[in-house]
C-alpha atoms as a PDB file:
ATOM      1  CA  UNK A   1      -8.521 -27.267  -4.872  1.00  0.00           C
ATOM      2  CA  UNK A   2      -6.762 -24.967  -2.182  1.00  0.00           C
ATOM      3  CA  UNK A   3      -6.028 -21.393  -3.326  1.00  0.00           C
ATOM      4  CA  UNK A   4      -2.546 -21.027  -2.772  1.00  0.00           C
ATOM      5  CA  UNK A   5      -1.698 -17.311  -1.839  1.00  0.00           C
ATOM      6  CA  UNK A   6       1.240 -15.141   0.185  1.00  0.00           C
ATOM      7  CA  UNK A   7       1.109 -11.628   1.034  1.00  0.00           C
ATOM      8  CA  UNK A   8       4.066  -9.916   2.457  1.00  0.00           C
ATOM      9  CA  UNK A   9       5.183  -6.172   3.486  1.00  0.00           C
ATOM     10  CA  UNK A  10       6.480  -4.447   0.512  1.00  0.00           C
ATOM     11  CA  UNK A  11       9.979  -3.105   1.071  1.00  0.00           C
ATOM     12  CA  UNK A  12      10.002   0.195  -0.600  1.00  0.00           C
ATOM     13  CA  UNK A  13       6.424   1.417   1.340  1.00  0.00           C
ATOM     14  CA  UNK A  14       5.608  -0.805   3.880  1.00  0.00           C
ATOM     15  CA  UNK A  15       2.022  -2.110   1.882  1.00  0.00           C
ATOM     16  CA  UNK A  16       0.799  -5.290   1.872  1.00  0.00           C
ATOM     17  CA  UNK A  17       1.466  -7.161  -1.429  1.00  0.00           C
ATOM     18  CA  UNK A  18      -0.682 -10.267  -2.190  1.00  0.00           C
ATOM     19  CA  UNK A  19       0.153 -13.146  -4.743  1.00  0.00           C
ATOM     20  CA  UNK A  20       2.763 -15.496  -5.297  1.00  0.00           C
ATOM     21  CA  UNK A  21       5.950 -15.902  -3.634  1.00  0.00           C
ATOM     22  CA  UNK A  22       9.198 -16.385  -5.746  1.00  0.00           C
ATOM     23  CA  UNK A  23      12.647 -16.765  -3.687  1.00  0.00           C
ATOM     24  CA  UNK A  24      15.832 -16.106  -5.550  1.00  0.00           C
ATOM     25  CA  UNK A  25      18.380 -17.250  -2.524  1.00  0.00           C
ATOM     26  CA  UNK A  26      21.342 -16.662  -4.576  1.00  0.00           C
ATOM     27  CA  UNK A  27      20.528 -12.748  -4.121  1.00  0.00           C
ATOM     28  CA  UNK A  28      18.552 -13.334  -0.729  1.00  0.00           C
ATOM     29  CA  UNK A  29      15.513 -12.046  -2.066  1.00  0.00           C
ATOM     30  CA  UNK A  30      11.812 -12.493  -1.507  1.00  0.00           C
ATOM     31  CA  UNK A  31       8.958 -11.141  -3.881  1.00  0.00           C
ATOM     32  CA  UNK A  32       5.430 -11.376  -4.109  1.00  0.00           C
ATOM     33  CA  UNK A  33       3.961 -10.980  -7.734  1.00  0.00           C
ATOM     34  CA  UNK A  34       1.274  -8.949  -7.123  1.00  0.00           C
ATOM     35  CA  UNK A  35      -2.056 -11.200  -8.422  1.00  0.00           C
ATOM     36  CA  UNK A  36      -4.096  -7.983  -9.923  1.00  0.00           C
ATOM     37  CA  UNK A  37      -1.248  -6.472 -11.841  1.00  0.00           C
ATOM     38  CA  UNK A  38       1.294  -8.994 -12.486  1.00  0.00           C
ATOM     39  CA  UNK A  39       4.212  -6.887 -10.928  1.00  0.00           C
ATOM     40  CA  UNK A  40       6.980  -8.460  -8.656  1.00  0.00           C
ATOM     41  CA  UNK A  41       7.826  -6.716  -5.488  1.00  0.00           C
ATOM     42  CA  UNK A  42      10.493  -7.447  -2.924  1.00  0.00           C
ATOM     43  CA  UNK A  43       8.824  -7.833   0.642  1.00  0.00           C
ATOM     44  CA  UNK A  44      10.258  -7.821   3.732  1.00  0.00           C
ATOM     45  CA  UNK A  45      10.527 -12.017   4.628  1.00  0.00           C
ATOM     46  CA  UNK A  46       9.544 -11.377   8.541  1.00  0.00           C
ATOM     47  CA  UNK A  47       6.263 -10.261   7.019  1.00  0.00           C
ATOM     48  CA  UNK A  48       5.613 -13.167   5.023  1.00  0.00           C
ATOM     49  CA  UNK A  49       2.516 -15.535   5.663  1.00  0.00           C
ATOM     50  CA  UNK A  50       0.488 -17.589   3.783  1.00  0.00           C
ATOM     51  CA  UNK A  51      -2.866 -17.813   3.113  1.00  0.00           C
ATOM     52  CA  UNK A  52      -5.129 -20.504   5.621  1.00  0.00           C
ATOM     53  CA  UNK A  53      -7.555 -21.800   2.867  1.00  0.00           C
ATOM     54  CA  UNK A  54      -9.848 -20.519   5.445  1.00  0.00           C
ATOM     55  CA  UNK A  55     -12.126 -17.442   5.826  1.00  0.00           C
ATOM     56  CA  UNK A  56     -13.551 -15.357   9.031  1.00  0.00           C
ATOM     57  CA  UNK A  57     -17.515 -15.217   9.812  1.00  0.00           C
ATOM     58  CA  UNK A  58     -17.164 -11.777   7.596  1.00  0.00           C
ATOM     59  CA  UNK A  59     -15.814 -13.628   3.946  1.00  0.00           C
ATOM     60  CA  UNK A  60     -11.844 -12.316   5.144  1.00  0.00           C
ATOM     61  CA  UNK A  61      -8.893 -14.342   4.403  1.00  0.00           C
ATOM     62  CA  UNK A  62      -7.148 -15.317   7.216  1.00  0.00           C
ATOM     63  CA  UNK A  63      -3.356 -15.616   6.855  1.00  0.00           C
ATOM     64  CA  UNK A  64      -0.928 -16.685   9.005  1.00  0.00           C
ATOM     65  CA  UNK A  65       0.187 -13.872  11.389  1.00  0.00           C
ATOM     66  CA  UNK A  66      -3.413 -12.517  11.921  1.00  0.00           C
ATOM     67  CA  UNK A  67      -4.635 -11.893  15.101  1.00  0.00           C
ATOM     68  CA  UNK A  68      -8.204 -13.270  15.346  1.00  0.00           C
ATOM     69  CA  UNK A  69     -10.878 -13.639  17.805  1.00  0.00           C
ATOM     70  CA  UNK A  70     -12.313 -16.838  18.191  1.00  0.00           C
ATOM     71  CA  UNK A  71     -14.934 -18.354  20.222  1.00  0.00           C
ATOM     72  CA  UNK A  72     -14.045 -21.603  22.014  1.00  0.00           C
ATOM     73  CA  UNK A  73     -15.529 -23.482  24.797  1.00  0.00           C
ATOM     74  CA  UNK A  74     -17.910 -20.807  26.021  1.00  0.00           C
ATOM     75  CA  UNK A  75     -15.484 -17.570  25.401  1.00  0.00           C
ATOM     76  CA  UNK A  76     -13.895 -15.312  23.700  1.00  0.00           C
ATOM     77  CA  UNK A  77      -9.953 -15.519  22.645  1.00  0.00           C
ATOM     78  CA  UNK A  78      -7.759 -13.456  21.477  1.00  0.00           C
ATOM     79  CA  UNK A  79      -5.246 -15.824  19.155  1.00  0.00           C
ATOM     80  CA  UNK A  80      -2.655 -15.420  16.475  1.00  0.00           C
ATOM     81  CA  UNK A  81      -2.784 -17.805  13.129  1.00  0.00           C
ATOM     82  CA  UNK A  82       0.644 -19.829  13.314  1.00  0.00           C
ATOM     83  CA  UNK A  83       1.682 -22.145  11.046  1.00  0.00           C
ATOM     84  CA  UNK A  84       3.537 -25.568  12.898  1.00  0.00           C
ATOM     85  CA  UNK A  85       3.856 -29.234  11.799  1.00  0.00           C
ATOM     86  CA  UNK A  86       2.488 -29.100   8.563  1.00  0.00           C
ATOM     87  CA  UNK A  87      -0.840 -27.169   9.507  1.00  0.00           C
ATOM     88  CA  UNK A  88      -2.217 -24.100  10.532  1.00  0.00           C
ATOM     89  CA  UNK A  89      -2.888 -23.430  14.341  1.00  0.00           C
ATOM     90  CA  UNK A  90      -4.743 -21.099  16.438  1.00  0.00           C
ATOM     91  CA  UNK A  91      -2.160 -19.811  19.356  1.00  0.00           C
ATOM     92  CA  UNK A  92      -4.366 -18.234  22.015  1.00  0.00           C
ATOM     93  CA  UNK A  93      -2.743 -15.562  24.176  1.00  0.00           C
ATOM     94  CA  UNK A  94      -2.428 -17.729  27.250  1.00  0.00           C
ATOM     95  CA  UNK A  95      -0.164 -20.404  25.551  1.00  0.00           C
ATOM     96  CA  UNK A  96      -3.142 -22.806  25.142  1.00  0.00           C
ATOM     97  CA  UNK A  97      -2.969 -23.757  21.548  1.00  0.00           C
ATOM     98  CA  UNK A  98      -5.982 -25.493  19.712  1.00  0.00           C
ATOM     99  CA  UNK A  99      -5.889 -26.426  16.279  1.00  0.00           C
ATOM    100  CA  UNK A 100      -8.027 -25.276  13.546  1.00  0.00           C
ATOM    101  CA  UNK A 101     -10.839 -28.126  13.968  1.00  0.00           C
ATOM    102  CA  UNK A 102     -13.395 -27.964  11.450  1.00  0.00           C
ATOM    103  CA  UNK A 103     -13.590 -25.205   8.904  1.00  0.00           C
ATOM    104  CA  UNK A 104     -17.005 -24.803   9.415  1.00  0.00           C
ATOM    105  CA  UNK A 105     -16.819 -23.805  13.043  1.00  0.00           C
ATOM    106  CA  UNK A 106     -13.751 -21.686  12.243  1.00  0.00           C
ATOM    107  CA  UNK A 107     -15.943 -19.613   9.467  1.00  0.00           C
ATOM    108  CA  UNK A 108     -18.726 -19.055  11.766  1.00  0.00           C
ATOM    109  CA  UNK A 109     -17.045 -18.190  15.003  1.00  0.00           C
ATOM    110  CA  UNK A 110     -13.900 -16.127  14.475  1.00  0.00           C
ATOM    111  CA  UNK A 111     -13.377 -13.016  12.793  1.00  0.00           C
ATOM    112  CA  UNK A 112      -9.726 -11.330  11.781  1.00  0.00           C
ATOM    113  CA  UNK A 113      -9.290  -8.099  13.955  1.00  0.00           C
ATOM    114  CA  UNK A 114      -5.580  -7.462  12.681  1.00  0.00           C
ATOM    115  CA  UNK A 115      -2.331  -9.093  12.492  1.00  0.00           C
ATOM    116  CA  UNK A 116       1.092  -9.439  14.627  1.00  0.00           C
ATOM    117  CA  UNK A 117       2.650  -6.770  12.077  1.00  0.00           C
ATOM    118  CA  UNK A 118       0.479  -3.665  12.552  1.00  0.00           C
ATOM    119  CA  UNK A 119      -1.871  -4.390  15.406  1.00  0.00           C
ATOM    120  CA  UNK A 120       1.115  -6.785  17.652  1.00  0.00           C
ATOM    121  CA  UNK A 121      -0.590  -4.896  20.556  1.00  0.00           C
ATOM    122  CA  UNK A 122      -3.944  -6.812  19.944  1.00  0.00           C
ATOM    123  CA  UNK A 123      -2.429 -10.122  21.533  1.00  0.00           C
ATOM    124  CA  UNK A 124      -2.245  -8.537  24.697  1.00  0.00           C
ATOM    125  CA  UNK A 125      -5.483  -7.834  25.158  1.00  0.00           C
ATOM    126  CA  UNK A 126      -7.942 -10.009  26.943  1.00  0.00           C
ATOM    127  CA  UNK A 127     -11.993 -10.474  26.472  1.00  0.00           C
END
């Protein structure tokens, strides 16, 4: 079974929260109940992505919104984790998109360097 997870900019401090996501629309508000200690927090929604089911060639998580770099066709990309018609895609920096493929070849041969929140400078970078 897929291990469904969020994590989300905390409003208050600007940390990353991780857990589930509960939206109450009536009030317009978005919280992530922290998984550890069972506390809801109200993150900011922009900085909401969801976990890929996926992990880099280090054991990371990779949510969407991180930046990655990920080997394809003989080089090095720098590519954001988007998520578009009902799956998870790799955006490389040119506008070339590729989709995820196998998960074994995404484990092995890409690795999470940041994401579009704290590092957005990252995706304009080249290798």
């Amino acid at each position: 079974m897929r291990e469904i997870e969020f994590r989300g900019k905390e409003k208050d401090n600007d940390e990353w929260i991780y857990g589930s996501l509960l939206i109450d629309e009536t009030q317009n508000s978005y919280v992530i109940v922290d998984n550890q200690e069972g506390i809801g927090r109200e993150v900011n929604p922009e900085t909401i992505g969801q976990y890929t089911g996926l992990k880099d060639k280090n054991g990371k998580k990779i949510y969407e919104g991180d930046v990655v770099k990920v080997f394809i066709s003989g080089k090095w990309w720098i590519a954001k984790i988007i998520y578009e018609h009902s799956g998870f895609t790799i955006d490389v920096t040119n506008n070339k998109e590729l989709e995820f493929g196998r998960r074994g070849i995404i484990e092995r041969l890409t690795e999470v360097i940041g994401n579009i929140w704290d590092n957005p400078e990252l995706l304009k970078e080249e290798l």
